[in-house]
Protein backbone atom coordinates (compact mmCIF):
# COMPACT_ATOMS: atom_id res chain seq x y z
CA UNK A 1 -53.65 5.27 -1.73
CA UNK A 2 -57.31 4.02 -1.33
CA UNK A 3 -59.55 4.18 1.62
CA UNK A 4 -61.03 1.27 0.82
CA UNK A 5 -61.19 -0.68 4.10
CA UNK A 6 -63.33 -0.58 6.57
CA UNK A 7 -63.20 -2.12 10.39
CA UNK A 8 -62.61 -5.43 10.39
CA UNK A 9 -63.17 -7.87 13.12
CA UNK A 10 -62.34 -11.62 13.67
CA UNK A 11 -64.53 -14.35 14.97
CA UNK A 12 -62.61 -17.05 16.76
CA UNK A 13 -63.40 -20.43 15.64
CA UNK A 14 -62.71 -23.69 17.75
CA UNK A 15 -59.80 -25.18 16.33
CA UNK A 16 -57.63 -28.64 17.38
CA UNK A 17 -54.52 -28.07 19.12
CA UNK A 18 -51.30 -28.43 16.49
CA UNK A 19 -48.82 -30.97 17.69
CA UNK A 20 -45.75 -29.87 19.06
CA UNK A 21 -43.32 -31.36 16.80
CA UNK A 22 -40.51 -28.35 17.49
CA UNK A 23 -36.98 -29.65 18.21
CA UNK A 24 -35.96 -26.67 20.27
CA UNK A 25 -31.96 -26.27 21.45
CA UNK A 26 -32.32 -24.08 24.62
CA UNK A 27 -30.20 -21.09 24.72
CA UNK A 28 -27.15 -21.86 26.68
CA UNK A 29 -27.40 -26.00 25.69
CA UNK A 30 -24.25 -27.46 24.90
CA UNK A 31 -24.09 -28.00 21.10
CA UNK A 32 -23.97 -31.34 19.71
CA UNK A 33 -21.59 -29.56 17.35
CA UNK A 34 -18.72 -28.52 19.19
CA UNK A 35 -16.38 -27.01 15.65
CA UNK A 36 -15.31 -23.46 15.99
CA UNK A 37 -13.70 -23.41 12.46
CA UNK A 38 -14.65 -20.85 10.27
CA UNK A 39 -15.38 -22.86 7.66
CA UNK A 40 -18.26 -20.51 6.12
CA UNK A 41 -15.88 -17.70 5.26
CA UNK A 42 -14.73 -19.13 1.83
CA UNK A 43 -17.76 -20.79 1.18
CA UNK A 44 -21.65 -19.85 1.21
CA UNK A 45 -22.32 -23.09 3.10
CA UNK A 46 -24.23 -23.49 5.85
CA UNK A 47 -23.11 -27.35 7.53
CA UNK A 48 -26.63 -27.65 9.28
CA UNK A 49 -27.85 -30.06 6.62
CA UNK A 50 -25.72 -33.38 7.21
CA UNK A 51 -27.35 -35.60 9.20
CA UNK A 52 -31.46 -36.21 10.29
CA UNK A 53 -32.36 -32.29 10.98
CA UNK A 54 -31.61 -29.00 9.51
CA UNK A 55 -30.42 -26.76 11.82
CA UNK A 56 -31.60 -23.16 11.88
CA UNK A 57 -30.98 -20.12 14.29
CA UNK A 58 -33.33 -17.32 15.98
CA UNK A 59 -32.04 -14.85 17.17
CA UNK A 60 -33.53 -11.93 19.17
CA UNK A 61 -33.90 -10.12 22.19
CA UNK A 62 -35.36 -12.33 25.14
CA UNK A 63 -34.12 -9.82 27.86
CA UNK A 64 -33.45 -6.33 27.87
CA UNK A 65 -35.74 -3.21 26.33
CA UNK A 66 -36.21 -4.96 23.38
CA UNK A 67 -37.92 -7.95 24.41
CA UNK A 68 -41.11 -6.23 24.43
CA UNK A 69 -41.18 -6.31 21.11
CA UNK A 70 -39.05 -9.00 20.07
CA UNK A 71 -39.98 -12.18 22.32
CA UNK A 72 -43.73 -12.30 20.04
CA UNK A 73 -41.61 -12.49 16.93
CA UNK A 74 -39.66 -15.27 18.09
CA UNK A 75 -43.16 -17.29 19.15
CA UNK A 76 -44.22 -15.97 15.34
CA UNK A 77 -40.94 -18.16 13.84
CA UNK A 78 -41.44 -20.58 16.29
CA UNK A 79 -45.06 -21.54 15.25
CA UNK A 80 -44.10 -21.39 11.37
CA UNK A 81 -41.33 -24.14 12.15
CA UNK A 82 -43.91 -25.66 13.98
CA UNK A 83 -46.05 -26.11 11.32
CA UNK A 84 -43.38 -27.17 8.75
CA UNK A 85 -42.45 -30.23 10.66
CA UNK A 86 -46.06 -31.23 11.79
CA UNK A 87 -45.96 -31.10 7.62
CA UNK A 88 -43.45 -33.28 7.34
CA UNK A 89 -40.49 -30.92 7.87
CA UNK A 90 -37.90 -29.97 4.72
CA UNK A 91 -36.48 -31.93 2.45
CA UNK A 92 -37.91 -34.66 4.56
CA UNK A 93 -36.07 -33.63 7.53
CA UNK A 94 -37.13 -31.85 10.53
CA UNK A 95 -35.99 -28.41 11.41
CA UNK A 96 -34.10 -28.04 14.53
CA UNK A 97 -33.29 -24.86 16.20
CA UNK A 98 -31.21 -23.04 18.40
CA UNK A 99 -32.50 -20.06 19.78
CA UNK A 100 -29.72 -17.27 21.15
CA UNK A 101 -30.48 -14.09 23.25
CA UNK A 102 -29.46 -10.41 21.81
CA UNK A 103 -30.09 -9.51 24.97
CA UNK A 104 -30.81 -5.74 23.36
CA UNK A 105 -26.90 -5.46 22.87
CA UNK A 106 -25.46 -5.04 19.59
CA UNK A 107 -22.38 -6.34 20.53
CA UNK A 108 -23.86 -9.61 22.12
CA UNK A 109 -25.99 -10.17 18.89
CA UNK A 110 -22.91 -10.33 16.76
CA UNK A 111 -20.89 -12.86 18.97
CA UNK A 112 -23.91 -14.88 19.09
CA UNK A 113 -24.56 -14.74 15.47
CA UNK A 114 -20.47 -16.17 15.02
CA UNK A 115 -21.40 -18.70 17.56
CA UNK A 116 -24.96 -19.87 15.42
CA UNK A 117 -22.65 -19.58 12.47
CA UNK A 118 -19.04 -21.12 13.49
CA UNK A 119 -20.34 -23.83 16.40
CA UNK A 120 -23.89 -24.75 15.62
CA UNK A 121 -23.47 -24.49 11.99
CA UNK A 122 -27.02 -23.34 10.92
CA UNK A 123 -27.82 -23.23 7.57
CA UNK A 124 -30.16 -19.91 8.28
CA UNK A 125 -30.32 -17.16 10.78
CA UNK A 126 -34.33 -15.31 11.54
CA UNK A 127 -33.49 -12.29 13.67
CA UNK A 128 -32.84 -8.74 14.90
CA UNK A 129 -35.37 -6.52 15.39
CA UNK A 130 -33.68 -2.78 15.79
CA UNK A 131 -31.41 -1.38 12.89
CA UNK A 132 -28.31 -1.37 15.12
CA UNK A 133 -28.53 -5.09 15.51
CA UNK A 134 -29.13 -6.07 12.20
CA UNK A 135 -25.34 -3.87 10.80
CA UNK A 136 -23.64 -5.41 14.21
CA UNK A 137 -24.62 -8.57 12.76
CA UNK A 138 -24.06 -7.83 8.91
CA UNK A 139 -20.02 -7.59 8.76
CA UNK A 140 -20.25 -11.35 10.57
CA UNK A 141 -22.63 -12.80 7.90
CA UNK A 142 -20.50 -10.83 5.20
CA UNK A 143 -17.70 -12.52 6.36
CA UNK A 144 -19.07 -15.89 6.57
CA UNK A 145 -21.31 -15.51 3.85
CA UNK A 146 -24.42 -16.74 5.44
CA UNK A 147 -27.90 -16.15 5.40
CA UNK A 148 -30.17 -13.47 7.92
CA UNK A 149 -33.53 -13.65 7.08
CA UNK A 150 -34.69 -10.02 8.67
CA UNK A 151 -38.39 -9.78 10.17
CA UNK A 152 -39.14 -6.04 10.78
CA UNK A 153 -39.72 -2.73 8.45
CA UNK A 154 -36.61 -0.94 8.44
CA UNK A 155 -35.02 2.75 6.62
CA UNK A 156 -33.51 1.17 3.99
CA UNK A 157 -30.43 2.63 2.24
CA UNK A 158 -28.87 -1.28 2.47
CA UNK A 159 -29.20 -4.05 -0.23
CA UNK A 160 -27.01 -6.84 0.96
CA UNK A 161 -26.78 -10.24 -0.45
CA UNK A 162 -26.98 -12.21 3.14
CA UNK A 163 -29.80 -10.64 3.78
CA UNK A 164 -33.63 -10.73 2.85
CA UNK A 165 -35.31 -8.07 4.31
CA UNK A 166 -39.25 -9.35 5.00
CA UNK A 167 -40.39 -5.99 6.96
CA UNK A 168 -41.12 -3.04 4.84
CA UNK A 169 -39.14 -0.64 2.63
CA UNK A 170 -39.42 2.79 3.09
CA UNK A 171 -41.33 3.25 0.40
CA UNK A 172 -44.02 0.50 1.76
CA UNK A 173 -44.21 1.83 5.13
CA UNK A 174 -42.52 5.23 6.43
CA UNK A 175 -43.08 7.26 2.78
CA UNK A 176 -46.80 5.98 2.29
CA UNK A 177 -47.52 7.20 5.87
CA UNK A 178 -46.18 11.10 5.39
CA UNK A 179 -48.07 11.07 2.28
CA UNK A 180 -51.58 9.94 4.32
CA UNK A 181 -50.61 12.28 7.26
CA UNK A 182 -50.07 15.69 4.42
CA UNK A 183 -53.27 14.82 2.96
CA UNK A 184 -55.69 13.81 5.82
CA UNK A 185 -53.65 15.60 9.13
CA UNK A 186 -51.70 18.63 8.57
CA UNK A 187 -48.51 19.69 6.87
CA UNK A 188 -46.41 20.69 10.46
CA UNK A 189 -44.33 17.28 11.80
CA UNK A 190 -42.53 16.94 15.13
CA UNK A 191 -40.43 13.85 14.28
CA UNK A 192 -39.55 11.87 17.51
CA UNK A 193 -37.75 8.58 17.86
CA UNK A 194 -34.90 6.40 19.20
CA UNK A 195 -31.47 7.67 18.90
CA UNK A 196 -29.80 4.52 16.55
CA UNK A 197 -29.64 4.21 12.72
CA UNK A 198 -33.36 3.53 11.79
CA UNK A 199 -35.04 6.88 13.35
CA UNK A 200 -32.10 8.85 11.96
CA UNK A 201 -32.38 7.55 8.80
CA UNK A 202 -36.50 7.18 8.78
CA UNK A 203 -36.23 11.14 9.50
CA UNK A 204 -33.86 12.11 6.79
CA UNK A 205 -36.39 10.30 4.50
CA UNK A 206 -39.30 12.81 5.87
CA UNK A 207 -37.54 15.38 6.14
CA UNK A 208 -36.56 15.22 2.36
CA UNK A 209 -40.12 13.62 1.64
CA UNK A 210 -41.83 17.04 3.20
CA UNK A 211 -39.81 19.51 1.31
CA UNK A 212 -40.94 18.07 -2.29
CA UNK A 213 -44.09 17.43 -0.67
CA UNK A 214 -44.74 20.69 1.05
CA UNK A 215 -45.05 19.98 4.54
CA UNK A 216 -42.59 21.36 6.87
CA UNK A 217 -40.47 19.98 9.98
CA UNK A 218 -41.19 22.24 12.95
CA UNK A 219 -38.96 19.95 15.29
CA UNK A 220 -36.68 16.82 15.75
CA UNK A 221 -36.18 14.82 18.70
CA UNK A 222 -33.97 11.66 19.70
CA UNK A 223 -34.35 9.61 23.40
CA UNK A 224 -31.36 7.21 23.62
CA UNK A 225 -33.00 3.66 23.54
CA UNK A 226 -34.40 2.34 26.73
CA UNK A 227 -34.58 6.13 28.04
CA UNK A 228 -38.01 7.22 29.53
CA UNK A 229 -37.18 10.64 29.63
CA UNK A 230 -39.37 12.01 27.76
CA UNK A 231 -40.71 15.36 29.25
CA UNK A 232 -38.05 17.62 27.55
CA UNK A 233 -39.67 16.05 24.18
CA UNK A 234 -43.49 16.85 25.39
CA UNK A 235 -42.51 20.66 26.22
CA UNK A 236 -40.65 20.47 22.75
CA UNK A 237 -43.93 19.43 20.82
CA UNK A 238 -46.43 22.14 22.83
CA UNK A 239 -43.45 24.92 21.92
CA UNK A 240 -43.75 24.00 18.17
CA UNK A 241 -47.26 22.96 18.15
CA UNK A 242 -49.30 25.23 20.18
CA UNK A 243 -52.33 24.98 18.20
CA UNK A 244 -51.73 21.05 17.41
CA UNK A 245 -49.96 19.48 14.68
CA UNK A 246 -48.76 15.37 14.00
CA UNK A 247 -46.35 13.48 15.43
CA UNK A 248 -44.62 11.18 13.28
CA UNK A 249 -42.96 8.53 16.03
CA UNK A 250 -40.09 6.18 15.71
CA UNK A 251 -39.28 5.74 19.06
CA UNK A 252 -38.42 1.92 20.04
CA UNK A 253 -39.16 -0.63 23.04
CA UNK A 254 -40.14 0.60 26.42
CA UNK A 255 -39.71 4.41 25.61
CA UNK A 256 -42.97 4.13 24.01
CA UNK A 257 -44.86 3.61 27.20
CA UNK A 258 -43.54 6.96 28.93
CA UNK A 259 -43.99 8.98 25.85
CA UNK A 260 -48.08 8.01 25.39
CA UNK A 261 -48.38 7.71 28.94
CA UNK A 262 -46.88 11.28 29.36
CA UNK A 263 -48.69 12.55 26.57
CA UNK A 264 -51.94 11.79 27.38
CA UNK A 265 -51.11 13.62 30.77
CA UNK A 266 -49.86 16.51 29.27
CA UNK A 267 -53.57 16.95 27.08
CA UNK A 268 -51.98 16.19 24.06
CA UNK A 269 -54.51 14.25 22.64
CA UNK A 270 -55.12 12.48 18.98
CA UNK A 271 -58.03 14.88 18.20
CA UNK A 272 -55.29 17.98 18.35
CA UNK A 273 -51.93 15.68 17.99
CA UNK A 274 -52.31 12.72 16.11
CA UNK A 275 -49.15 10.75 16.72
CA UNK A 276 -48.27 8.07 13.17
CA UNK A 277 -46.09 5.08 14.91
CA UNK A 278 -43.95 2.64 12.80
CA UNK A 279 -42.43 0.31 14.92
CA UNK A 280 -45.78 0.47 17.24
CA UNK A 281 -48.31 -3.04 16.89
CA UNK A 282 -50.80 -5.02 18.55
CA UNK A 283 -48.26 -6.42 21.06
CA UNK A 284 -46.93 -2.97 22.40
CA UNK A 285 -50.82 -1.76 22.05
CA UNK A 286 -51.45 -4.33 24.64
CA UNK A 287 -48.02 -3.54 27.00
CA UNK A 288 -48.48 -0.02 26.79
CA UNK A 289 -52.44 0.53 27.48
CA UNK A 290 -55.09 0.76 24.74
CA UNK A 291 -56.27 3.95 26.88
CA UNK A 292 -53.33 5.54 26.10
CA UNK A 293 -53.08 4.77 22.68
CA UNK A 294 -56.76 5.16 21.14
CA UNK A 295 -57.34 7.19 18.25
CA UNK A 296 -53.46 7.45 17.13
CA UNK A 297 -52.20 5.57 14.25
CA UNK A 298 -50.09 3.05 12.81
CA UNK A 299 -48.30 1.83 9.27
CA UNK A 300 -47.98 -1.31 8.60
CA UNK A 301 -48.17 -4.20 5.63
CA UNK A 302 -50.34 -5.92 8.50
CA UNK A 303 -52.47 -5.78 10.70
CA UNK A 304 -54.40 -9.03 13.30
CA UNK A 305 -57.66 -7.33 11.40
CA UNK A 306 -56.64 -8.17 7.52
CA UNK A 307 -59.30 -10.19 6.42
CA UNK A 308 -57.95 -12.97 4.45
CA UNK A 309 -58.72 -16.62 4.75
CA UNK A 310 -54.86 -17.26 5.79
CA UNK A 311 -54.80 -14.34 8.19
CA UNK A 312 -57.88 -16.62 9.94
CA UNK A 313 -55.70 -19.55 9.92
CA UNK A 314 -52.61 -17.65 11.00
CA UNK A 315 -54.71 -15.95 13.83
CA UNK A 316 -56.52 -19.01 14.76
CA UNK A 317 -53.38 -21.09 15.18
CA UNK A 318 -51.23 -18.34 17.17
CA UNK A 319 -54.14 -18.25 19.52
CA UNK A 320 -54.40 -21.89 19.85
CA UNK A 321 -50.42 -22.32 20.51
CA UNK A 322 -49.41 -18.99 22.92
CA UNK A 323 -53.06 -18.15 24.48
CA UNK A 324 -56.46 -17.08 23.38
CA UNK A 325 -55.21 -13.58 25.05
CA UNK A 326 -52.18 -12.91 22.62
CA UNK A 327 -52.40 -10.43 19.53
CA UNK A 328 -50.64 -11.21 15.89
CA UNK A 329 -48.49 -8.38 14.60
CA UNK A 330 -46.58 -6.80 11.58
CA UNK A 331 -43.10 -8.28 12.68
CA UNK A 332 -44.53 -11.33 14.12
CA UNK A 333 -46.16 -11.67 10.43
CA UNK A 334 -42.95 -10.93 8.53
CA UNK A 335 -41.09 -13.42 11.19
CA UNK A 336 -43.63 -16.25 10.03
CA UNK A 337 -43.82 -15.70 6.25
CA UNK A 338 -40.18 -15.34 6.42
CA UNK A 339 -39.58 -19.04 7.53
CA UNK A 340 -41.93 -20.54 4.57
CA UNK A 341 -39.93 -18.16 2.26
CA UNK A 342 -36.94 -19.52 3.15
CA UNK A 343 -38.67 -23.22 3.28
CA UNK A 344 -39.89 -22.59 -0.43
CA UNK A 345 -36.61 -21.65 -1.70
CA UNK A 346 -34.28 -24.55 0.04
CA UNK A 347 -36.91 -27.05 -1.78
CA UNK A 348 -36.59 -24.93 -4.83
CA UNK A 349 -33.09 -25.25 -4.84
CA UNK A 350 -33.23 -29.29 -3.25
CA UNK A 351 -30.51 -28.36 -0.40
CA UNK A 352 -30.27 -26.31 2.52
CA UNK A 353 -26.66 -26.50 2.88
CA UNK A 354 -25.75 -24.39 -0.56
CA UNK A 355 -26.67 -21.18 0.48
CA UNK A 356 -25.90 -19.50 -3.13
CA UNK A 357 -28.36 -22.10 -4.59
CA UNK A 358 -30.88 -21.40 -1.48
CA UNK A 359 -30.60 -17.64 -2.49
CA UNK A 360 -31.21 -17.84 -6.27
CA UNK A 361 -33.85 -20.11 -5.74
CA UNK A 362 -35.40 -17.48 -3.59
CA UNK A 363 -35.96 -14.74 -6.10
CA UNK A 364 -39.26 -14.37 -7.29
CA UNK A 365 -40.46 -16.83 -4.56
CA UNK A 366 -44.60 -16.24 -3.83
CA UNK A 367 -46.15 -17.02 -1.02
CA UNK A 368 -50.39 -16.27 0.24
CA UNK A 369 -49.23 -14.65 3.41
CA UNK A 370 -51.48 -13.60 6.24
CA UNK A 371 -51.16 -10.24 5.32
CA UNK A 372 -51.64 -10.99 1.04
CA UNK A 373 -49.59 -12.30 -1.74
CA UNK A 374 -45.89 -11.49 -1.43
CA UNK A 375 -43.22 -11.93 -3.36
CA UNK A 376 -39.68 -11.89 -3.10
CA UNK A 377 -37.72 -9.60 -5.39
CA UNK A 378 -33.89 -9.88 -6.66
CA UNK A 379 -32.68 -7.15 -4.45
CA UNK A 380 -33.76 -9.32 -1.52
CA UNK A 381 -37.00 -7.40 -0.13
CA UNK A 382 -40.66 -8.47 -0.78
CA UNK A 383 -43.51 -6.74 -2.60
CA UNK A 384 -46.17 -5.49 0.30
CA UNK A 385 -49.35 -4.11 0.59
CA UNK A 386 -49.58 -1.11 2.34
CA UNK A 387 -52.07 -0.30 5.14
CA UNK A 388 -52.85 2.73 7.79
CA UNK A 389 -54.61 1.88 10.54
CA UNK A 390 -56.18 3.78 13.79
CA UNK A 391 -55.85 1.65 16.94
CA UNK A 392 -59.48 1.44 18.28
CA UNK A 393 -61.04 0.69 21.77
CA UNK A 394 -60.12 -3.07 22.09
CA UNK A 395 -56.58 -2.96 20.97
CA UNK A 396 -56.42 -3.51 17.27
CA UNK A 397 -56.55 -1.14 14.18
CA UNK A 398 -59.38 -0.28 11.90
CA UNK A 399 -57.54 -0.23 8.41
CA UNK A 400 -58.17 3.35 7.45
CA UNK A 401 -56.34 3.27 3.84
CA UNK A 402 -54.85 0.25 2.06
CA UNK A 403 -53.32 0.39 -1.55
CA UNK A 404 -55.05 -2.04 -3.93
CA UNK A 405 -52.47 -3.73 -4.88
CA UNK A 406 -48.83 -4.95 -3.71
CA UNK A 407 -46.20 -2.46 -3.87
CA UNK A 408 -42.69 -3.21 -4.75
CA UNK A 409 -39.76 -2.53 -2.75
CA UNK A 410 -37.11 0.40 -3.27
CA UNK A 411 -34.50 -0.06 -1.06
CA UNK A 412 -32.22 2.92 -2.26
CA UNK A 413 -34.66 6.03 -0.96
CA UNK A 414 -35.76 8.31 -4.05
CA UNK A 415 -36.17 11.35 -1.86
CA UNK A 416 -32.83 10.91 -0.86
CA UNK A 417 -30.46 12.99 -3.26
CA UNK A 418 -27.23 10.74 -2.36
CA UNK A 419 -29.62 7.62 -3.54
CA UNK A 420 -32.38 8.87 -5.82
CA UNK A 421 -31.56 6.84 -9.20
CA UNK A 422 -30.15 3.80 -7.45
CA UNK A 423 -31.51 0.13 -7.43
CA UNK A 424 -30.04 -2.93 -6.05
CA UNK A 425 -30.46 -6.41 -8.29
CA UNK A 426 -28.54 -9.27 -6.74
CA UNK A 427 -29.62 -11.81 -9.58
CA UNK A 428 -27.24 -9.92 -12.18
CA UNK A 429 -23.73 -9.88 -11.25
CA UNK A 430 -23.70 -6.30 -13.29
CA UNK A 431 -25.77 -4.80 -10.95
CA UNK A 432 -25.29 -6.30 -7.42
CA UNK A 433 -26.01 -4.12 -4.53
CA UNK A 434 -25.98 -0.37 -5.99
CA UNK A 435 -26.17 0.80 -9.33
CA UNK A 436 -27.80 3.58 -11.58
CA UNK A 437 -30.75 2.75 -13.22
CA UNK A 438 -31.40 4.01 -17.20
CA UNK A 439 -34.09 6.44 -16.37
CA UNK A 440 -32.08 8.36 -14.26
């Protein structure tokens, strides 16, 4: 990894005001479409491309802990559709959408994924944020063998073919940030997060990561999501840091703002305790308290202060649609690009409505993204640029390391001994989700 990148800072340029071409189904509308057959379980077809729109879902948390997070990705998809039909929409028609509420429960986001799937009949799902809502939702798109296109970085060990994963890998995100922290922080880790599937996971991958890399786990933490608890956890860190040490954080949604908050109060500042967040970005900068946050870090494939010319135009049109006060994100990023991907590949394939023809024709899919080129790979994730950045005093991050160059995804974890040697490739039937690869 390269420490190539310096500060970077945007100039806001006058822009006109996009028209507002959205067709938007409010949660809760009566559907036009009122068929509760299953008719996508023995076919990968959508239905949402029959008449003068094609009809797509979002699907997120508007309420609950995980809105904080989640509400920005949906204006992210929102402004990409946006764009599309100012364009002139897909396939000549416009896309219309019907937006549901997770409402932060896993069990909620997989009854309303059935009822984007079986009553609306969408042709395409962007959602979930956490882990836990992305498997509730995975058996129903499994079933009706439909299409999730998945915004945020995740842990990985998961390849499936209804899903294309537009966050990070581990390898792009979690296992590029241990190997920053061991060779510009320390070797001791306190690993705190969220207790669901992704910090679990994300902290097996450490945890194996610092062995072969000789660091060493002094502690382990979990706060069940949505709990602000988090004193036990500070006197836990001082015990096995006394003399300072990193935290490596994967705590989720409004936990974060107790845990800095209580940190700062406790004196355990970035100088001593540098904390590495992965599911922490402009947006929760700004909820939480740039005071509280300064100096710590973040890894991401993005960041508002990439300086490409479509990051300007991304930037420049968020600001113009939501508020000339609102910050662009990793998630929010991976929502957006993931809407053009998905655009790209339904004209590719000349249909919406064939899902296995919208899925072939997405692999190997390109696309200038805000954050770089990206491109989508046959085991469903995209290659990514890497970046480390240290949130400064107005809220964003000076990119402190970048690799020069995308970096393809591994979904099966290498550090992993129940994974290392596995690879997923969904465009030979051979191979599929899991198999052994020849070097191994």
């Amino acid at each position: 990894m390269t420490n190539g990148f310096g500060r970077r800072k945007f100039l806001l340029y006058s822009s006109t005001g996009l028209a507002t071409s959205l067709l938007l189904k409010a949660c809760g509308a009566p559907s036009t479409d009122s068929a509760t057959d299953s008719t996508g379980d023995a076919t990968a077809t959508g239905g949402g491309d029959s008449g003068d729109t094609i009809k797509v879902g979002i699907l997120h948390s508007l309420s609950g802990t995980m809105a904080i997070s989640e509400k920005s990705v949906v204006d992210a998809e929102m402004l990409a559709i946006d764009e599309i039909n100012e364009a002139g929409g897909v396939l000549g028609k416009q896309i219309e959408v019907i937006q549901e509420d997770g409402q932060s429960d896993w069990p909620t986001f997989a009854e309303k994924a059935k009822k984007l799937i079986d009553q609306d009949k969408v042709v395409a799902v962007f959602g979930c944020w956490t882990s836990a809502s992305r498997k509730a939702v995975r058996p129903v798109f499994e079933e009706k063998k439909h299409m999730l296109w998945y915004p945020v970085q995740y842990e990985g060990q998961e390849c499936d073919k209804n899903i294309f994963y537009t966050g990070a890998a581990p390898n792009q995100q979690i296992e590029p940030a241990v190997e920053w922290l061991l060779e510009e922080k320390g070797k001791e880790f306190f690993l705190v997060g969220s207790d669901y599937v992704f910090p679990r996971t994300a902290n097996t991958i450490i945890k194996a990561q610092l062995e072969e890399k000789g660091g060493k786990t002094v502690g382990e933490d979990y706060l069940p999501l949505g709990n602000t608890e988090v004193t036990p956890i500070i006197t836990k860190i001082k015990a096995a840091l006394p003399d300072g040490g990193v935290i490596f954080n994967t705590l989720n949604g409004d936990s974060n703002v107790a845990f800095f908050k209580q940190m700062q109060g406790a004196g355990l500042g970035p100088d001593k305790y540098p904390v590495m967040s992965v599911s922490i970005a402009e947006e929760e900068v700004q909820a939480i308290g740039v005071e509280y946050l300064k100096g710590h870090y973040a890894a991401w494939n993005y960041f508002q202060t990439v300086d490409t010319p479509e990051n300007k135009k991304f930037v420049e049109a968020f600001k113009e649609k939501y508020g000339a006060d609102r910050v662009t994100n990793d998630p929010m990023e991976a929502g957006y690009i993931g809407v053009y991907m998905w655009k790209q590949a339904v004209e590719k394939a000349k249909t919406a409505d064939d899902l296995d023809a919208v899925r072939e024709a997405a692999y190997g899919q390109t696309l200038d993204a805000p954050e770089g080129t990206v491109t989508m790979n046959a085991n469903h994730h995209l290659s990514k640029v890497v970046r480390i950045g240290e949130i400064a005093e107005d809220g964003l991050f000076e990119i402190v390391s970048s690799t020069d160059k995308a970096i393809a995804p591994i979904p099966w974890n290498q550090f992993v001994a129940e994974t290392k040697g596995y690879a997923c490739d969904w465009s030979d039937t051979t191979k599929g989700e899991k198999y052994k690869t020849e070097e191994s």
